[in-house]
N, C-alpha and C. Protein backbone atom coordinates (compact mmCIF):
# COMPACT_ATOMS: atom_id res chain seq x y z
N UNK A 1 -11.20 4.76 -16.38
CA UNK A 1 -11.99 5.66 -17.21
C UNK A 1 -11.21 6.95 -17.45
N UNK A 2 -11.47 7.70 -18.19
CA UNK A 2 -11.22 9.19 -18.61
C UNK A 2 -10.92 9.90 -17.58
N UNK A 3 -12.32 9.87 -17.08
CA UNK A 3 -12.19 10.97 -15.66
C UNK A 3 -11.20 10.33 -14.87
N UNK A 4 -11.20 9.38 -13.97
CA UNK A 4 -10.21 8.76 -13.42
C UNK A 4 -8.65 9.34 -13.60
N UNK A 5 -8.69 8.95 -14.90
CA UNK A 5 -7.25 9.22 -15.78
C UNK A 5 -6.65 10.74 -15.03
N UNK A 6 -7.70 11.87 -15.82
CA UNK A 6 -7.81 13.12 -15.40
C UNK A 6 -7.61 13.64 -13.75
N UNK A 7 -8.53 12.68 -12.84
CA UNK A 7 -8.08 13.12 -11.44
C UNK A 7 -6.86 12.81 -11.16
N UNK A 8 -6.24 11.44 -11.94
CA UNK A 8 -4.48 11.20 -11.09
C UNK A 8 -3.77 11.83 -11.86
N UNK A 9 -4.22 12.74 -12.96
CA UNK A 9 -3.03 13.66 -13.72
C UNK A 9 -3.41 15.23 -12.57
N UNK A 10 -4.46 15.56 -12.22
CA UNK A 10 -5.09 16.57 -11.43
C UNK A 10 -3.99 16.45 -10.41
N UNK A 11 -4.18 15.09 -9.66
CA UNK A 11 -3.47 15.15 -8.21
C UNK A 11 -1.61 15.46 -8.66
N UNK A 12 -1.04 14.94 -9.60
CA UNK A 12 0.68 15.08 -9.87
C UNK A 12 0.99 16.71 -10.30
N UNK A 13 -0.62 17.10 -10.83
CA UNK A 13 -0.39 18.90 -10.96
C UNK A 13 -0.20 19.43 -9.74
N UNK A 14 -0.84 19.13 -8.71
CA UNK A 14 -0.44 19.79 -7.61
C UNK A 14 0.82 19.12 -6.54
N UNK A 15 1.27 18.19 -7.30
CA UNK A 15 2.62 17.82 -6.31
C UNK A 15 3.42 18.63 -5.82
N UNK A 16 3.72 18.34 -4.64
CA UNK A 16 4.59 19.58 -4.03
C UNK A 16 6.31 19.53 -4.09
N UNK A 17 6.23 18.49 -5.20
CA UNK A 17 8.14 18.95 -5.76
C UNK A 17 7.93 18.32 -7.56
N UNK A 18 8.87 18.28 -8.09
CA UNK A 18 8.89 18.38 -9.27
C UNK A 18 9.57 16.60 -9.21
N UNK A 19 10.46 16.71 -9.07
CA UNK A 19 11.32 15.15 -8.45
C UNK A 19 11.24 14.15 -7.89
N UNK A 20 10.25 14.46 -6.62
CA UNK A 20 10.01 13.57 -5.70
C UNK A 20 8.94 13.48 -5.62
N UNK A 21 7.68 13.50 -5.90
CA UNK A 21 6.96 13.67 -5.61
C UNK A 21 6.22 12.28 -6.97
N UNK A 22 5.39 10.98 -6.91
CA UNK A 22 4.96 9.87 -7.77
C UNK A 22 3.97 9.47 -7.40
N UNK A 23 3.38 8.78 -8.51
CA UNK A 23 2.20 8.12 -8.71
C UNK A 23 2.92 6.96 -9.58
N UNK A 24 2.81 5.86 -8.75
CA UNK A 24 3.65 5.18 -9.65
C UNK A 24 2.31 3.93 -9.87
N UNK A 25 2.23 3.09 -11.12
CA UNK A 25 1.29 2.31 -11.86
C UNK A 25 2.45 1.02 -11.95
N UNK A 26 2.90 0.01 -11.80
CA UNK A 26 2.82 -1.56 -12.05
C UNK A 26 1.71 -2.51 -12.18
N UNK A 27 2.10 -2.60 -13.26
CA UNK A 27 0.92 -3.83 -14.17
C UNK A 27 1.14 -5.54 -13.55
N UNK A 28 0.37 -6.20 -13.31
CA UNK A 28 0.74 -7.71 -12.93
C UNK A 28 0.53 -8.20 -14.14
N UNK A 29 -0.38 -9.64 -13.43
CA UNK A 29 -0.55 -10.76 -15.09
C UNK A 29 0.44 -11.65 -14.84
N UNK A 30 0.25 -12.24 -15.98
CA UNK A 30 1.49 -13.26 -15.95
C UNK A 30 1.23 -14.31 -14.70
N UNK A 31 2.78 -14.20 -14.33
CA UNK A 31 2.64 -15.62 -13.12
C UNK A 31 2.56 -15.06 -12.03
N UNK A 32 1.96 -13.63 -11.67
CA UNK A 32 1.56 -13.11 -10.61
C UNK A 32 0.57 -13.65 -10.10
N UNK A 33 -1.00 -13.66 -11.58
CA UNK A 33 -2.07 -13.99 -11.75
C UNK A 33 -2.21 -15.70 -11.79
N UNK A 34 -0.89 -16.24 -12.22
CA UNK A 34 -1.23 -17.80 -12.49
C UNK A 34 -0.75 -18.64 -11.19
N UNK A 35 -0.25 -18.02 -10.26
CA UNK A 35 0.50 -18.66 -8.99
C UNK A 35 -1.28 -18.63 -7.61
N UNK A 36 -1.53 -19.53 -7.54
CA UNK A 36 -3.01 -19.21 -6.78
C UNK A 36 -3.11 -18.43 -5.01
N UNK A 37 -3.83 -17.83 -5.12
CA UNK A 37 -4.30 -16.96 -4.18
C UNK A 37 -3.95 -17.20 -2.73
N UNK A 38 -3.89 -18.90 -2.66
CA UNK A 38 -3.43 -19.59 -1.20
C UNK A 38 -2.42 -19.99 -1.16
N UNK A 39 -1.28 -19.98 -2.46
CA UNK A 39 -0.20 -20.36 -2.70
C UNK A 39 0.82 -19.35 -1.48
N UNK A 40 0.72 -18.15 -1.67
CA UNK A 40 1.84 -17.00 -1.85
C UNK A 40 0.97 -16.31 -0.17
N UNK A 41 1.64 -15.74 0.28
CA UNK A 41 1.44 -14.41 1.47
C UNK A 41 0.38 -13.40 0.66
N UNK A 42 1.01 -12.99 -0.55
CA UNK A 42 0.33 -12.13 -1.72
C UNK A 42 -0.93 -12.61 -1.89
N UNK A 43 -1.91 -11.40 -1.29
CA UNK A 43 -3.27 -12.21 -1.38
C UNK A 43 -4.15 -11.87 -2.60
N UNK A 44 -3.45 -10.38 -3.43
CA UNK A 44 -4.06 -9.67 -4.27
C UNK A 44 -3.59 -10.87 -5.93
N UNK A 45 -3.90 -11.77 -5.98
CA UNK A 45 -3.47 -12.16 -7.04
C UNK A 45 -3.98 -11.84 -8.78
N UNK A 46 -5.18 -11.50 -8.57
CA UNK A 46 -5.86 -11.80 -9.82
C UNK A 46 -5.88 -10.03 -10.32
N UNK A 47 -5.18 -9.33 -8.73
CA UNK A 47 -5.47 -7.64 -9.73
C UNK A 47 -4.70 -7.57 -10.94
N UNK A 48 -5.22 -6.29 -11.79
CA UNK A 48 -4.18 -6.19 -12.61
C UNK A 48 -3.24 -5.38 -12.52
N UNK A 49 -3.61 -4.11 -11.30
CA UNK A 49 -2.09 -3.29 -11.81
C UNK A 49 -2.22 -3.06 -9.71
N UNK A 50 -1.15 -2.40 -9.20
CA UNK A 50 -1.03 -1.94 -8.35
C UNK A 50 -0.52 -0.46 -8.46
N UNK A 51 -0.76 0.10 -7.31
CA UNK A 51 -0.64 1.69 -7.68
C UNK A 51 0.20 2.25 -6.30
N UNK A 52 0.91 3.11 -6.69
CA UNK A 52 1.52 3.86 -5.52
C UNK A 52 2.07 5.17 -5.32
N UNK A 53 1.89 5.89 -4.29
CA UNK A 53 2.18 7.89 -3.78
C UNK A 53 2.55 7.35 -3.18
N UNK A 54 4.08 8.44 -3.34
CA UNK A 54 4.77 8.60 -2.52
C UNK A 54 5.12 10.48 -3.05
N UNK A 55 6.01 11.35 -1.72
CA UNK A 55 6.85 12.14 -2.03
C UNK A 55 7.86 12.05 -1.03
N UNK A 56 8.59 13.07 -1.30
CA UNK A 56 9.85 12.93 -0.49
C UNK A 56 10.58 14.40 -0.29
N UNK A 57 11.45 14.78 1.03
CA UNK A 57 11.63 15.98 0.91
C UNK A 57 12.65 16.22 1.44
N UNK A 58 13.49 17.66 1.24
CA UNK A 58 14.82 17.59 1.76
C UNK A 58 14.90 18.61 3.49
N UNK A 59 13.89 19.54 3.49
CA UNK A 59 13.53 20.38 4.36
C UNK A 59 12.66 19.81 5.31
N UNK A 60 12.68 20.28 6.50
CA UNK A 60 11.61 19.78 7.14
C UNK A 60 10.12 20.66 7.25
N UNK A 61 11.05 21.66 6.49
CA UNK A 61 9.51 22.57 6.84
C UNK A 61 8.72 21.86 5.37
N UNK A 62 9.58 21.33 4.68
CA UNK A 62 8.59 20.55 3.61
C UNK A 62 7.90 19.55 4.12
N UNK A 63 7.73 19.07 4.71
CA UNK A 63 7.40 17.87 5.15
C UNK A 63 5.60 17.43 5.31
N UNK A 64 5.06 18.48 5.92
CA UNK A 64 3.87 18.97 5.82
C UNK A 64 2.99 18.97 4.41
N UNK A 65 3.06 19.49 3.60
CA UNK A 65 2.73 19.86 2.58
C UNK A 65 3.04 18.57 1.62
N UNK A 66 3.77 17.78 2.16
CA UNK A 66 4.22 15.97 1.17
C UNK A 66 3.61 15.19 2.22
N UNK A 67 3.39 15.32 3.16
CA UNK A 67 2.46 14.58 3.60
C UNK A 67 0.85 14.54 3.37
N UNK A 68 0.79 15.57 3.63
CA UNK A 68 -0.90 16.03 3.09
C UNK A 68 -0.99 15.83 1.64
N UNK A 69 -0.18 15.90 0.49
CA UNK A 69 -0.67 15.50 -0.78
C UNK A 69 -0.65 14.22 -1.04
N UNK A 70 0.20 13.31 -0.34
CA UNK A 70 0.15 11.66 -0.14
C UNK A 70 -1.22 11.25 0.55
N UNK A 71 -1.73 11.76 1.21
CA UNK A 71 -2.89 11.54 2.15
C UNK A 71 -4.08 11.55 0.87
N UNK A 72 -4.30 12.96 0.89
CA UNK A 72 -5.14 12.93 -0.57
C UNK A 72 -5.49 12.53 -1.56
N UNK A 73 -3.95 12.28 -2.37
CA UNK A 73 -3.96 11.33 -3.35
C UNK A 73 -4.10 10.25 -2.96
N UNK A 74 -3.87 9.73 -1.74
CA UNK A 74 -3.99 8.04 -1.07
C UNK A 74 -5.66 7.81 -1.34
N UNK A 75 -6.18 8.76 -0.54
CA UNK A 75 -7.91 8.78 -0.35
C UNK A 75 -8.28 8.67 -1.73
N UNK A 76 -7.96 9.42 -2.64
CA UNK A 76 -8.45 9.21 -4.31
C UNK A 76 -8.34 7.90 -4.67
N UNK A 77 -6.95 7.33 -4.74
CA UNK A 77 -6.56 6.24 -5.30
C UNK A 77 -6.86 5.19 -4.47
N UNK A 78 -7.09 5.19 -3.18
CA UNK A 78 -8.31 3.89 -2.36
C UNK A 78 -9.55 3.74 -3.10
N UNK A 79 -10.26 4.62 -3.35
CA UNK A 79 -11.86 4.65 -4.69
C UNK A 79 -11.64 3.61 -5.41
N UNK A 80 -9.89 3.85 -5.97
CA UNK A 80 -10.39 3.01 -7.41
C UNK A 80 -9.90 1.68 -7.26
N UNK A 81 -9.29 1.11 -5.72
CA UNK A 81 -9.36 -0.29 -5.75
C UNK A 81 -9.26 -0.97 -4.26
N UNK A 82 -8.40 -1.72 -4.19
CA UNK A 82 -8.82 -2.41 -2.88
C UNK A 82 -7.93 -3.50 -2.20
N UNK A 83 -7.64 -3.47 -1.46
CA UNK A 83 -6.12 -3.43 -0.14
C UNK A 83 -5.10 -2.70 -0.31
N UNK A 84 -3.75 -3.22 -0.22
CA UNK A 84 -2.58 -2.45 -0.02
C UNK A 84 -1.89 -3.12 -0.37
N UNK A 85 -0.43 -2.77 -1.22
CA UNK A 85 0.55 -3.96 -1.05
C UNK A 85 1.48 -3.34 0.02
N UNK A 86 1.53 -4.63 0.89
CA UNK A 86 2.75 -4.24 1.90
C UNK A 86 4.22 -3.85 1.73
N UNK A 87 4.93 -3.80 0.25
CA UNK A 87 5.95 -3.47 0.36
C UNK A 87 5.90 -1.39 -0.69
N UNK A 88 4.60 -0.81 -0.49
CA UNK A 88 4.48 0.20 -0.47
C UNK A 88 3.42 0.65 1.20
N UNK A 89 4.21 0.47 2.08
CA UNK A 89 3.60 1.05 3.61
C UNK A 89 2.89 2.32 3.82
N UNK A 90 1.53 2.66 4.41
CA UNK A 90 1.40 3.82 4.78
C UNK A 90 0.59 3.76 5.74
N UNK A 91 1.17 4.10 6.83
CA UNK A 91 1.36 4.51 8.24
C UNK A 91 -0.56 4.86 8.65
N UNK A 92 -1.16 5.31 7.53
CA UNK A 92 -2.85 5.83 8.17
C UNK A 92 -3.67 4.53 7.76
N UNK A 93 -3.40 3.74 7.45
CA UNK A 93 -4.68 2.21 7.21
C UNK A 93 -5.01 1.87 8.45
N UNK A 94 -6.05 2.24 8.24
CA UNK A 94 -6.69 1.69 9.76
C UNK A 94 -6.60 -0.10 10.01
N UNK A 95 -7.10 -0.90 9.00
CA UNK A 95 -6.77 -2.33 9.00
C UNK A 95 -5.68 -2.67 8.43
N UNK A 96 -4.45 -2.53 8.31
CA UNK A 96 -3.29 -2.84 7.85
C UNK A 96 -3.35 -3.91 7.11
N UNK A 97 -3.55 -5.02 8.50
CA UNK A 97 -3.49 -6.52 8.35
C UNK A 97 -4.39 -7.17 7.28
N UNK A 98 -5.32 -6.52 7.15
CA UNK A 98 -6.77 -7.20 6.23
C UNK A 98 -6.21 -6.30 5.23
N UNK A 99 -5.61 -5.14 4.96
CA UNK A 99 -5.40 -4.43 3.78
C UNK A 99 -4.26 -5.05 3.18
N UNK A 100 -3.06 -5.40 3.65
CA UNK A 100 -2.18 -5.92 3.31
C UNK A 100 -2.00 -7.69 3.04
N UNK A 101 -2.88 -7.98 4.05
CA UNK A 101 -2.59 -9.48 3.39
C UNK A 101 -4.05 -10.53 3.37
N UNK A 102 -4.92 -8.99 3.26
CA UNK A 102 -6.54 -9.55 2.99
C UNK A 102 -6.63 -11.06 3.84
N UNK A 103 -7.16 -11.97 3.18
CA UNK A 103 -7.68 -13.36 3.73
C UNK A 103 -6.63 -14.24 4.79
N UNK A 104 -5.38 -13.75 4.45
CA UNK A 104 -4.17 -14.55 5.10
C UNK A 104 -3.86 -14.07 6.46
N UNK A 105 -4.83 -13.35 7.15
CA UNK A 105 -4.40 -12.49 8.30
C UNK A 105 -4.45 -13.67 9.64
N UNK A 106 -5.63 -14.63 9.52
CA UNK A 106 -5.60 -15.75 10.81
C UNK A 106 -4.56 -16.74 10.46
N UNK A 107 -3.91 -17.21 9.01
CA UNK A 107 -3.03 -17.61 9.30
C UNK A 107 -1.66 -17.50 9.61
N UNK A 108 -1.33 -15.79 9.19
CA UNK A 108 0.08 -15.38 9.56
C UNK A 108 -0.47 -15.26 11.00
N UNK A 109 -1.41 -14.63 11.78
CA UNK A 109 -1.43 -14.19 13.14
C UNK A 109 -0.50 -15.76 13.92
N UNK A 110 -1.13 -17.05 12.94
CA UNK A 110 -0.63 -18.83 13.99
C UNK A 110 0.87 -18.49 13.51
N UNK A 111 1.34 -18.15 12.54
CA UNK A 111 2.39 -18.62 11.95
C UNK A 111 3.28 -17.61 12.96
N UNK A 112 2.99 -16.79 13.40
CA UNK A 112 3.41 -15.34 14.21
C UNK A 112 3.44 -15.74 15.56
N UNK A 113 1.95 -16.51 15.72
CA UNK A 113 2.08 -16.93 17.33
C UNK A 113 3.07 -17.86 17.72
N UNK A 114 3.33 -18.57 16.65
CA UNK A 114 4.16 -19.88 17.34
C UNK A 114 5.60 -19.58 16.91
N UNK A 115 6.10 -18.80 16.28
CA UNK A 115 7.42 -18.91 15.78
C UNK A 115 7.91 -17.62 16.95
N UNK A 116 6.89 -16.18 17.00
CA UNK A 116 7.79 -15.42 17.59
C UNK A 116 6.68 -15.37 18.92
N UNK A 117 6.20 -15.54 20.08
CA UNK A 117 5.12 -15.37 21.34
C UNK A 117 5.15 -14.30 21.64
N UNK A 118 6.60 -14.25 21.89
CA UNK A 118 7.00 -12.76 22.55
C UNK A 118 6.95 -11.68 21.97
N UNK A 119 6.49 -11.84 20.36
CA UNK A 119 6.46 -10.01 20.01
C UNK A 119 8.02 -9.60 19.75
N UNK A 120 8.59 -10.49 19.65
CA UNK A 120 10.37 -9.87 19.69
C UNK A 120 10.25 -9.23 18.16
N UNK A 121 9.67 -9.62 16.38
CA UNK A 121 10.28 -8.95 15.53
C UNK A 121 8.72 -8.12 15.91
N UNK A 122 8.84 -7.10 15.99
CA UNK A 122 7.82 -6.26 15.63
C UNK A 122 8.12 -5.01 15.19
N UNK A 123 6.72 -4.29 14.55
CA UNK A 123 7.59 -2.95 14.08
C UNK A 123 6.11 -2.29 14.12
N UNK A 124 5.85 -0.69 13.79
CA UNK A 124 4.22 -0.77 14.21
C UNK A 124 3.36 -1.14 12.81
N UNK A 125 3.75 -1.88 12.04
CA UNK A 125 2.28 -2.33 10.96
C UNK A 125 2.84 -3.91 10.48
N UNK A 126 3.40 -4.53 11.76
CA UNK A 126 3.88 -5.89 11.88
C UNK A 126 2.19 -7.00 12.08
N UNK A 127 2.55 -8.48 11.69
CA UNK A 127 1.72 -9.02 12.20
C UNK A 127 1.35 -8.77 13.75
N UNK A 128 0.23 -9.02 14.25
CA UNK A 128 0.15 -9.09 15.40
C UNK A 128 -0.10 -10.58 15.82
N UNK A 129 0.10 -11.17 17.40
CA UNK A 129 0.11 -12.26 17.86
C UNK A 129 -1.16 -12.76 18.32
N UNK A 130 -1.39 -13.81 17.45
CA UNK A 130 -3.07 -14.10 18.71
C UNK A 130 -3.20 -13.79 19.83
């Protein structure tokens, strides 16, 4: 909608660098949409666009101030849809696993249990092991 439009032009007015600082929009369709839902890891098949904040900074005293506008804009742009794609990460999802790979989470957890037991590849927003 309009308004919509208006709040993610609102949130890039207040970005805290000129450069680094995105809202980035990719459109799917195609054979994103035509490859089926149980086919792929990718559980979001039928959306149409995916969305992503990020900033970035060279100071550390910047660091603060690009974090907190990623947070914000994150919270806005969660409203207008629903999971995550895992190859844009952010560290505050409380359900990672259900955000990132929605319905496929009991079967990567087997595919996780039996290939690695021990937890050897892990990282902190890795599958976890039954």
């Amino acid at each position: 909608t309009q308004r919509e439009q208006k709040n993610i032009i609102a949130i890039l007015d207040y970005a805290p660098t000129e450069n680094n600082s995105f809202i980035k929009l990719y459109t799917l369709g195609g054979a994103v949409g035509d490859t089926g839902e149980n086919e792929t890891v990718f559980f979001y098949r039928q959306a149409k666009y995916i969305m992503a904040i990020s900033s970035s900074w060279e100071e550390d005293s910047e660091a603060a101030i690009s974090k907190n506008w990623v947070a914000r804009g994150f919270q806005y742009i969660k409203k207008l849809t629903f999971g995550s794609y895992v190859n844009f990460p952010y560290s505050k999802l409380r359900d990672y696993e259900r955000e990132y790979f929605g319905g496929h989470v009991p079967e990567l957890q087997g595919i996780k249990t039996k290939y690695d037991p021990d937890n050897v590849f892990s990282f902190p927003q890795s599958i976890r092991p039954l």
